[in-house]
PDB file of N, CA and C in Angstrom:
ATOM      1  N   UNK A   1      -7.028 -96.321 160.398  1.00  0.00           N
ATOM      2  CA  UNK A   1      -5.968 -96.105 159.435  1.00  0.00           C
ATOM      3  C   UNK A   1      -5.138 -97.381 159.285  1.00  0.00           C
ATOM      4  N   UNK A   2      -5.229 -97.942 157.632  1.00  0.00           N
ATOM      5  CA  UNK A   2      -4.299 -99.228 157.628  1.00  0.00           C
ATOM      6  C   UNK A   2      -2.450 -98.725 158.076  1.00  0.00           C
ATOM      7  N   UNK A   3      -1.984 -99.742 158.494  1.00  0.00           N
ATOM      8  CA  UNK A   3      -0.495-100.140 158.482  1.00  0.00           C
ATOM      9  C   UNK A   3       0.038-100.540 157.155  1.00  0.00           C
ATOM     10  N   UNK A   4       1.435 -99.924 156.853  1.00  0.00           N
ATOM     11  CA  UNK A   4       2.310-100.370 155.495  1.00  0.00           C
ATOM     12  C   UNK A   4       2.580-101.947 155.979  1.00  0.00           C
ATOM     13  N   UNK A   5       2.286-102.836 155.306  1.00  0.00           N
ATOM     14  CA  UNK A   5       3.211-103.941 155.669  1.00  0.00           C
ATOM     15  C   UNK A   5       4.682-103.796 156.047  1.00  0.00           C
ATOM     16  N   UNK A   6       5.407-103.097 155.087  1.00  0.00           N
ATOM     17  CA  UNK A   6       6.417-102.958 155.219  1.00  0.00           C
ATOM     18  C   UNK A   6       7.019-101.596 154.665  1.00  0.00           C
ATOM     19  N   UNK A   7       6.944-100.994 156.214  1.00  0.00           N
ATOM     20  CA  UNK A   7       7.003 -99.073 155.887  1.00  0.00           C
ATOM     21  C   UNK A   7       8.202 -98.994 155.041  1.00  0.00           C
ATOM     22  N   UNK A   8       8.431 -97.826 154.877  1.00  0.00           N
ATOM     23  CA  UNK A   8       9.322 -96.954 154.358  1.00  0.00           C
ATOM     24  C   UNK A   8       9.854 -96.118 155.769  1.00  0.00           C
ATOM     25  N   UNK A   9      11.326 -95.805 154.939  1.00  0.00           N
ATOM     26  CA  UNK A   9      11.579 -94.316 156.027  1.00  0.00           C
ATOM     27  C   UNK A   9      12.200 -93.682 155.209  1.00  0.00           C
ATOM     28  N   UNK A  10      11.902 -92.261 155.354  1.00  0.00           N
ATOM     29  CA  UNK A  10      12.843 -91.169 154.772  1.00  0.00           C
ATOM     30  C   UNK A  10      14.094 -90.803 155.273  1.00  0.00           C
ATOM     31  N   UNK A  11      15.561 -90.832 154.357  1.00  0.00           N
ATOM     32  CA  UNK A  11      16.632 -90.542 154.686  1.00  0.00           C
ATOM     33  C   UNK A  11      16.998 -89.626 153.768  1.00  0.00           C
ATOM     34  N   UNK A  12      18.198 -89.016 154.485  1.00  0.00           N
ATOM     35  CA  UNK A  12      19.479 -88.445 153.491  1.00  0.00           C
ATOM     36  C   UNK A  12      20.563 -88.773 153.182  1.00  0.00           C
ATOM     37  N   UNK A  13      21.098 -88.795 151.918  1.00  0.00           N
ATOM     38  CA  UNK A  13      22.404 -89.048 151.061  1.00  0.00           C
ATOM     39  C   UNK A  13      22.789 -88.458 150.609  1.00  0.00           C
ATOM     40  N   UNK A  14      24.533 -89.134 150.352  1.00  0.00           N
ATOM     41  CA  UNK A  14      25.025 -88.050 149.337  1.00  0.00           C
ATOM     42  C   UNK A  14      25.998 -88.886 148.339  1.00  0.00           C
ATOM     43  N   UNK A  15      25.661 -88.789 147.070  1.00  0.00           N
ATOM     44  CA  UNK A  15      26.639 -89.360 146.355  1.00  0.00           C
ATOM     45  C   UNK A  15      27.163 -88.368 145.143  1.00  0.00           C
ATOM     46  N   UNK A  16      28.486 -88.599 144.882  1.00  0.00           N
ATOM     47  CA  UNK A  16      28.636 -87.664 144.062  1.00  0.00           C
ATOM     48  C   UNK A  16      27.823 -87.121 142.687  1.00  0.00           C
ATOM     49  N   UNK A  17      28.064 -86.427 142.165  1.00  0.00           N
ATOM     50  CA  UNK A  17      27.032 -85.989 140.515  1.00  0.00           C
ATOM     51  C   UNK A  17      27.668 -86.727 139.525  1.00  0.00           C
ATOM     52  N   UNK A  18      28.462 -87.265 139.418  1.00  0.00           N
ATOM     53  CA  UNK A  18      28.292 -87.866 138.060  1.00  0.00           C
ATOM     54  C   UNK A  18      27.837 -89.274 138.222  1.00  0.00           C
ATOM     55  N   UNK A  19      27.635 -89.849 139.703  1.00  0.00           N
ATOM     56  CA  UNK A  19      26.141 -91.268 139.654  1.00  0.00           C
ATOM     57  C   UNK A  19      25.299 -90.458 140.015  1.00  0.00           C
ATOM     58  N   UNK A  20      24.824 -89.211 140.329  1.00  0.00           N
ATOM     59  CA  UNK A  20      23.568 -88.909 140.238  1.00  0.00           C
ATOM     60  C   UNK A  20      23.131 -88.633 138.749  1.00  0.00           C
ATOM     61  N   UNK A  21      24.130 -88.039 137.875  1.00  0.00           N
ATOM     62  CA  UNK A  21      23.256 -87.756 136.697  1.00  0.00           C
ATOM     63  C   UNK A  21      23.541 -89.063 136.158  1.00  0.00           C
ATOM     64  N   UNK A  22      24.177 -90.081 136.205  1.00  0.00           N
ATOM     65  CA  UNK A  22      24.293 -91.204 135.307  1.00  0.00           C
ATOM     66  C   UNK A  22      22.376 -91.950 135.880  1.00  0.00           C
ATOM     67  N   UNK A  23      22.328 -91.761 136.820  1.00  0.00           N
ATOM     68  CA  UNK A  23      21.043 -92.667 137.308  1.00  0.00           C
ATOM     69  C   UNK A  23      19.743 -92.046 136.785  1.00  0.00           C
ATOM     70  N   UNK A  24      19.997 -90.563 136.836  1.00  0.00           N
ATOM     71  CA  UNK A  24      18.952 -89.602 136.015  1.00  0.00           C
ATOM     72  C   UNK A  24      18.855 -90.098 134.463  1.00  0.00           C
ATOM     73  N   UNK A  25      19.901 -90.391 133.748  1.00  0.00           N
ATOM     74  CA  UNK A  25      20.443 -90.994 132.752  1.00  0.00           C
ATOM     75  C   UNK A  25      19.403 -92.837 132.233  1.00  0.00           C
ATOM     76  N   UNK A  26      20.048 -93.396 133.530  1.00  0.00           N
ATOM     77  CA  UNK A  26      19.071 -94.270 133.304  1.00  0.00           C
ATOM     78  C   UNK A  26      18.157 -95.264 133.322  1.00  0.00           C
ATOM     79  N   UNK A  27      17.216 -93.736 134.724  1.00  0.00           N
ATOM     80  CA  UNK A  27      15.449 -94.153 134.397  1.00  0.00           C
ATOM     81  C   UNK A  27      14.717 -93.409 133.613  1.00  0.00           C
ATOM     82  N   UNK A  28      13.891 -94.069 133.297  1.00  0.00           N
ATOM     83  CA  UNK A  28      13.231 -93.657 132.225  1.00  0.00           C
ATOM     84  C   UNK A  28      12.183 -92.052 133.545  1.00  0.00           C
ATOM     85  N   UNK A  29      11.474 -91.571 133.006  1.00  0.00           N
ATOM     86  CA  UNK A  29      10.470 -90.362 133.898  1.00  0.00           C
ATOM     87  C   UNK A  29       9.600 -91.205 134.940  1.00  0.00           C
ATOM     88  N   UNK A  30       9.290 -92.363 134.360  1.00  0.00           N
ATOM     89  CA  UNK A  30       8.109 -92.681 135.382  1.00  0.00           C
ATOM     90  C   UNK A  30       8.648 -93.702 136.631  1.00  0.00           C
ATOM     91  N   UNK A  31       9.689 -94.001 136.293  1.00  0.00           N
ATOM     92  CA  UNK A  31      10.699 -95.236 137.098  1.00  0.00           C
ATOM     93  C   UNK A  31      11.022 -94.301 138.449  1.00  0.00           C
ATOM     94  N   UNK A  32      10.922 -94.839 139.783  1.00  0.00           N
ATOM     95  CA  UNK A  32      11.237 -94.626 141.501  1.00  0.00           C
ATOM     96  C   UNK A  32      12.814 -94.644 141.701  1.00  0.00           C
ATOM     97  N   UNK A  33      13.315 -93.124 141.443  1.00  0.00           N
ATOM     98  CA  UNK A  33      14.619 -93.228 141.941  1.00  0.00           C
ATOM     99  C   UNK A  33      14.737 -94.052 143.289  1.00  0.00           C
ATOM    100  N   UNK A  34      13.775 -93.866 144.500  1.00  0.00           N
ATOM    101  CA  UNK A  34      13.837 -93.995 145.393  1.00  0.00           C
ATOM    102  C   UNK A  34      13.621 -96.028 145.625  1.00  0.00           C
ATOM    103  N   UNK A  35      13.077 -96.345 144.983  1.00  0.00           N
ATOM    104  CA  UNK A  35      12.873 -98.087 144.288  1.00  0.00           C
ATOM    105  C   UNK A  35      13.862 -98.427 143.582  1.00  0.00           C
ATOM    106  N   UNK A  36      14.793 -97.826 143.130  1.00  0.00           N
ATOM    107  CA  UNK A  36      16.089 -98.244 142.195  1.00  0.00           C
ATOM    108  C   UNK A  36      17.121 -98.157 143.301  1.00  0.00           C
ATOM    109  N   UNK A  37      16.744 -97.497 144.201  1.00  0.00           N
ATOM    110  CA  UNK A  37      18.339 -97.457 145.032  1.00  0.00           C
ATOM    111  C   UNK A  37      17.854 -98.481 146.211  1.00  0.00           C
ATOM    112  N   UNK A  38      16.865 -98.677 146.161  1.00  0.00           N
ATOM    113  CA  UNK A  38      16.239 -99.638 148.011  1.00  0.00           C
ATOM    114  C   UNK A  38      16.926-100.866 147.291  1.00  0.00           C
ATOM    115  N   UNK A  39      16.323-101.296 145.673  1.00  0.00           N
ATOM    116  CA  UNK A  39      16.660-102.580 145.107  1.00  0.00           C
ATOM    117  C   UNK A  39      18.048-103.010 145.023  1.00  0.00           C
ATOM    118  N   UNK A  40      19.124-101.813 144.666  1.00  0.00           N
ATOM    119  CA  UNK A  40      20.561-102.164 144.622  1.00  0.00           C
ATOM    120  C   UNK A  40      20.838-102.188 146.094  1.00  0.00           C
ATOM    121  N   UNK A  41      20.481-101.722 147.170  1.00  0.00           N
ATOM    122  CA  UNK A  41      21.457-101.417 148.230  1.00  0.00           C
ATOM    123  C   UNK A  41      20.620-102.908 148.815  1.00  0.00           C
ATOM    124  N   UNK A  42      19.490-103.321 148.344  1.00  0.00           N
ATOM    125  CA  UNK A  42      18.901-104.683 149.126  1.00  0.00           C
ATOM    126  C   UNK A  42      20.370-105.840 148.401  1.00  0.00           C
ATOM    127  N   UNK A  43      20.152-105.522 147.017  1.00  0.00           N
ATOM    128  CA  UNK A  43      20.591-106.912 146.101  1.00  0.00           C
ATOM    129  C   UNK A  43      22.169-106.984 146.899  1.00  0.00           C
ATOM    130  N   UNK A  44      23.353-105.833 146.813  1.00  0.00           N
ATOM    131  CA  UNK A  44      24.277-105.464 147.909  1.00  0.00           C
ATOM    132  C   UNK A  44      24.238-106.082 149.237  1.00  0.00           C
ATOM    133  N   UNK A  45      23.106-105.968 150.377  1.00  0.00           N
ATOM    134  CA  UNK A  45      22.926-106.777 151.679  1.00  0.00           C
ATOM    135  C   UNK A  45      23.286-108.118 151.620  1.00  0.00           C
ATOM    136  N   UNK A  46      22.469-108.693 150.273  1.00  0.00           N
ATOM    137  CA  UNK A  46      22.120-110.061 149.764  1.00  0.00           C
ATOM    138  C   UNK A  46      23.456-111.147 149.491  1.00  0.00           C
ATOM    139  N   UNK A  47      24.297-110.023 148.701  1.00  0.00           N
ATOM    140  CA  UNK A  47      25.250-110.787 148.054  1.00  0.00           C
ATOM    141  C   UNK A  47      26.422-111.029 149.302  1.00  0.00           C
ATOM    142  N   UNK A  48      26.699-109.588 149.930  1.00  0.00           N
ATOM    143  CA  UNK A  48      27.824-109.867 150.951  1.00  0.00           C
ATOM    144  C   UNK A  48      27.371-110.841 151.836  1.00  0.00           C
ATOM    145  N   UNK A  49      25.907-111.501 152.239  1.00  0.00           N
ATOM    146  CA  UNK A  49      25.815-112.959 152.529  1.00  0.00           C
ATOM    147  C   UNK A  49      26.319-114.136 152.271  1.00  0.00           C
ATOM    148  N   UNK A  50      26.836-113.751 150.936  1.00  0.00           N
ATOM    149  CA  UNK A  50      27.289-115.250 149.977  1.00  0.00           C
ATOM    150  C   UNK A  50      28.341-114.671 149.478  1.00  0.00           C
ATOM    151  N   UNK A  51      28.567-116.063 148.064  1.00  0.00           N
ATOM    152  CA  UNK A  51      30.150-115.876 147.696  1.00  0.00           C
ATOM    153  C   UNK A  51      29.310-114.786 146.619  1.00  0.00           C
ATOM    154  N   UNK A  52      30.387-114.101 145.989  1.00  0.00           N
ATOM    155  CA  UNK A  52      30.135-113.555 144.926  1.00  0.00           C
ATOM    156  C   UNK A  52      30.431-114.010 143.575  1.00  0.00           C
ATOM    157  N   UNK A  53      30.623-113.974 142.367  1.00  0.00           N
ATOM    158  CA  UNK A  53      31.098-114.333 141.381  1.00  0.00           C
ATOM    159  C   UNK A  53      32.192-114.638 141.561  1.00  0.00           C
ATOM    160  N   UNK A  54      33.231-113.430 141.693  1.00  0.00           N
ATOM    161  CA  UNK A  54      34.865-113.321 142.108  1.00  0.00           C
ATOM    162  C   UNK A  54      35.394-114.508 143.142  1.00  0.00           C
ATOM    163  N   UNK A  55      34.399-114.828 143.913  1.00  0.00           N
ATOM    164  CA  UNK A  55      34.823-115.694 144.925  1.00  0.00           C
ATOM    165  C   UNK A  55      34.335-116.794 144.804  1.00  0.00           C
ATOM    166  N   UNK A  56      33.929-117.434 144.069  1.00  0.00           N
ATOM    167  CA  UNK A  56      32.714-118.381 143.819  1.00  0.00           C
ATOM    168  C   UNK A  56      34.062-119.289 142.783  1.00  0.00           C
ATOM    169  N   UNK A  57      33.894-120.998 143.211  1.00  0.00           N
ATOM    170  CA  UNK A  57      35.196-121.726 142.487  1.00  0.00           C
ATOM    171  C   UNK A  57      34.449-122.202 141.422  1.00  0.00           C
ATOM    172  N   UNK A  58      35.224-122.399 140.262  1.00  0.00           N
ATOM    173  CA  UNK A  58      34.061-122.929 138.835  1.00  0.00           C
ATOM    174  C   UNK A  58      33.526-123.683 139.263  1.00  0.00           C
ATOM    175  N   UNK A  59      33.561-124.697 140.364  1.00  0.00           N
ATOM    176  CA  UNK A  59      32.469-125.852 140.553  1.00  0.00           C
ATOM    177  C   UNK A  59      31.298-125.372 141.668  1.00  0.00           C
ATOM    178  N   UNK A  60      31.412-124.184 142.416  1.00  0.00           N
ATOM    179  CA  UNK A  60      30.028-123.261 142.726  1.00  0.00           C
ATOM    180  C   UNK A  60      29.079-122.599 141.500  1.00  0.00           C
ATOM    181  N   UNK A  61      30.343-122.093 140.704  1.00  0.00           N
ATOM    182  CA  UNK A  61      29.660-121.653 139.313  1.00  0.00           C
ATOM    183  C   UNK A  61      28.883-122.605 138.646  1.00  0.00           C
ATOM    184  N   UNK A  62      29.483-123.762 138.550  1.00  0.00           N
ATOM    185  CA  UNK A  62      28.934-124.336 137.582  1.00  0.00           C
ATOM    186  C   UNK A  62      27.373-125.165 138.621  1.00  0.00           C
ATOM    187  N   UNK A  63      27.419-125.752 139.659  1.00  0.00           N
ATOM    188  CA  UNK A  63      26.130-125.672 140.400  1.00  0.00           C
ATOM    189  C   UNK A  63      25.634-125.034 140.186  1.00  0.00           C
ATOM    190  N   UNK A  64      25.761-123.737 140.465  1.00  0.00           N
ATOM    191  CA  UNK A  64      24.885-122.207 140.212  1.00  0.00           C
ATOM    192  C   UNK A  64      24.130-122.793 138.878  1.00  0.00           C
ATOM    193  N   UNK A  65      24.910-122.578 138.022  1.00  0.00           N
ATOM    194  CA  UNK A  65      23.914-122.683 136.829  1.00  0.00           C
ATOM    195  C   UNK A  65      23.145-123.948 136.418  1.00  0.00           C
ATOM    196  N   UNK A  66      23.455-124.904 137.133  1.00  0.00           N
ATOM    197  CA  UNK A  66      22.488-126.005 136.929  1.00  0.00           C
ATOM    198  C   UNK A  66      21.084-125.421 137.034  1.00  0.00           C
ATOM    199  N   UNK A  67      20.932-124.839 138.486  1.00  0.00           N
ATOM    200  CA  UNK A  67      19.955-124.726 139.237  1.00  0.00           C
ATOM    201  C   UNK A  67      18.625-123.238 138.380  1.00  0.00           C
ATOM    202  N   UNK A  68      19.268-123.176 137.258  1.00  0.00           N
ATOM    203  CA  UNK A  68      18.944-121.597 136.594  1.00  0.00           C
ATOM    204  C   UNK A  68      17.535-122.814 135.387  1.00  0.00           C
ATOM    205  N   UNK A  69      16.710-122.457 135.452  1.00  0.00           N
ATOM    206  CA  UNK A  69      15.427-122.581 134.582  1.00  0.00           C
ATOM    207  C   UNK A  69      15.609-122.166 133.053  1.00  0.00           C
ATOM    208  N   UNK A  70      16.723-121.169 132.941  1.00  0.00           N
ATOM    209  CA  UNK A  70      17.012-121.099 130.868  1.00  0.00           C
ATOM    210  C   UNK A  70      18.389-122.056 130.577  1.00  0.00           C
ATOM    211  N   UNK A  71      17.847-123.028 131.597  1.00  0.00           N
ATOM    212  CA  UNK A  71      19.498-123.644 130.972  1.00  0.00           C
ATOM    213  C   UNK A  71      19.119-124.756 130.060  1.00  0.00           C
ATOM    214  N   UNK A  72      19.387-124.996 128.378  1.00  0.00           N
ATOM    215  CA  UNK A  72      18.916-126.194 127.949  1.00  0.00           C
ATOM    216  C   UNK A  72      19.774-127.375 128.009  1.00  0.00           C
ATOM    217  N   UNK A  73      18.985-128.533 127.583  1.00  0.00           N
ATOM    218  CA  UNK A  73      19.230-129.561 128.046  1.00  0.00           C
ATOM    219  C   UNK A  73      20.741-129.856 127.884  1.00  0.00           C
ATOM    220  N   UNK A  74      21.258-129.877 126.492  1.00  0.00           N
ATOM    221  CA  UNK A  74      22.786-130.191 125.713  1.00  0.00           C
ATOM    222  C   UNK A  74      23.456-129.385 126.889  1.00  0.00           C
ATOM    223  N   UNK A  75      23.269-128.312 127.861  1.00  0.00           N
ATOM    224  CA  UNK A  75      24.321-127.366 128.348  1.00  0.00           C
ATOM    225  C   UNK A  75      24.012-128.724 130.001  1.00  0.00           C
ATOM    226  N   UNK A  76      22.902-128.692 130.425  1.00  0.00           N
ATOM    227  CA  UNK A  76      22.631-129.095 131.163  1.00  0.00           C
ATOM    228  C   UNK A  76      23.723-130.536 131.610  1.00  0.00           C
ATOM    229  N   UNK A  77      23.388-131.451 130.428  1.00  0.00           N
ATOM    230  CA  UNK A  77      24.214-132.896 130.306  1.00  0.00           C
ATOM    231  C   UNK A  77      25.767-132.497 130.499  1.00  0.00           C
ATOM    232  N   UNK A  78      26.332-131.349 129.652  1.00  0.00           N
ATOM    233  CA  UNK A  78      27.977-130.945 129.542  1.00  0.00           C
ATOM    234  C   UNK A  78      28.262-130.970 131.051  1.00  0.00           C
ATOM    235  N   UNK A  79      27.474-129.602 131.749  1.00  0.00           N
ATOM    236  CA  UNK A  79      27.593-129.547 133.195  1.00  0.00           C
ATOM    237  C   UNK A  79      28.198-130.501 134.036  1.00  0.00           C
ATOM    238  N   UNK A  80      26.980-131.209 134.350  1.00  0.00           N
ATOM    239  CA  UNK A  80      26.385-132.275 135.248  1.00  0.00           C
ATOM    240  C   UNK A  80      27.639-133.450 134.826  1.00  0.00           C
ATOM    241  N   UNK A  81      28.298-133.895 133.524  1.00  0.00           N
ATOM    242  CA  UNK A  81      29.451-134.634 133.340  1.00  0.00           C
ATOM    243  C   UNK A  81      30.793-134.015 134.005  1.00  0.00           C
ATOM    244  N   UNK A  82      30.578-132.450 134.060  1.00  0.00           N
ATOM    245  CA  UNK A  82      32.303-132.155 134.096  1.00  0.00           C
ATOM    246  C   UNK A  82      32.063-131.944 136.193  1.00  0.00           C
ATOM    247  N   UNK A  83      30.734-131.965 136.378  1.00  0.00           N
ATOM    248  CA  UNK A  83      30.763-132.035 137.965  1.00  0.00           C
ATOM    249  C   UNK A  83      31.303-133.482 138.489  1.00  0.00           C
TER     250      UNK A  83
END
């Protein structure tokens, strides 16, 4: 019998009904309630690692977005001058 790379475990929660029906709201039928909440409560772990937006000084911000792949060039040059 193979091994999960990386199991799962079954728990219980409780959050109130109006984010349960808002989340019923919106996935679509075929979408993993249970994959929508692992992904927010991971992305959550992730962030309280680092600064957040709120905490982040325009010149983290503005690094930040250097480093982003849809940034074009004209935004790129503005940046990189006001750093």
């Amino acid at each position: 019998m193979r091994r999960a790379a990386n199991p799962t475990r079954k728990i219980s929660i409780t959050i109130p009904d109006r984010i349960y029906q808002e989340l019923d709201r919106t996935l679509s039928y075929t979408q993993s309630r249970s994959k929508f909440i692992s992904v927010a409560i991971e992305e959550k772990l992730h962030q309280s690692q680092g600064y957040t937006v709120e905490e982040s000084t325009t010149k983290q911000l503005m690094a930040a977005l250097m480093q982003r792949d849809d940034l074009d060039n004209t935004l790129y040059v503005i940046i990189k001058s006001l750093l």
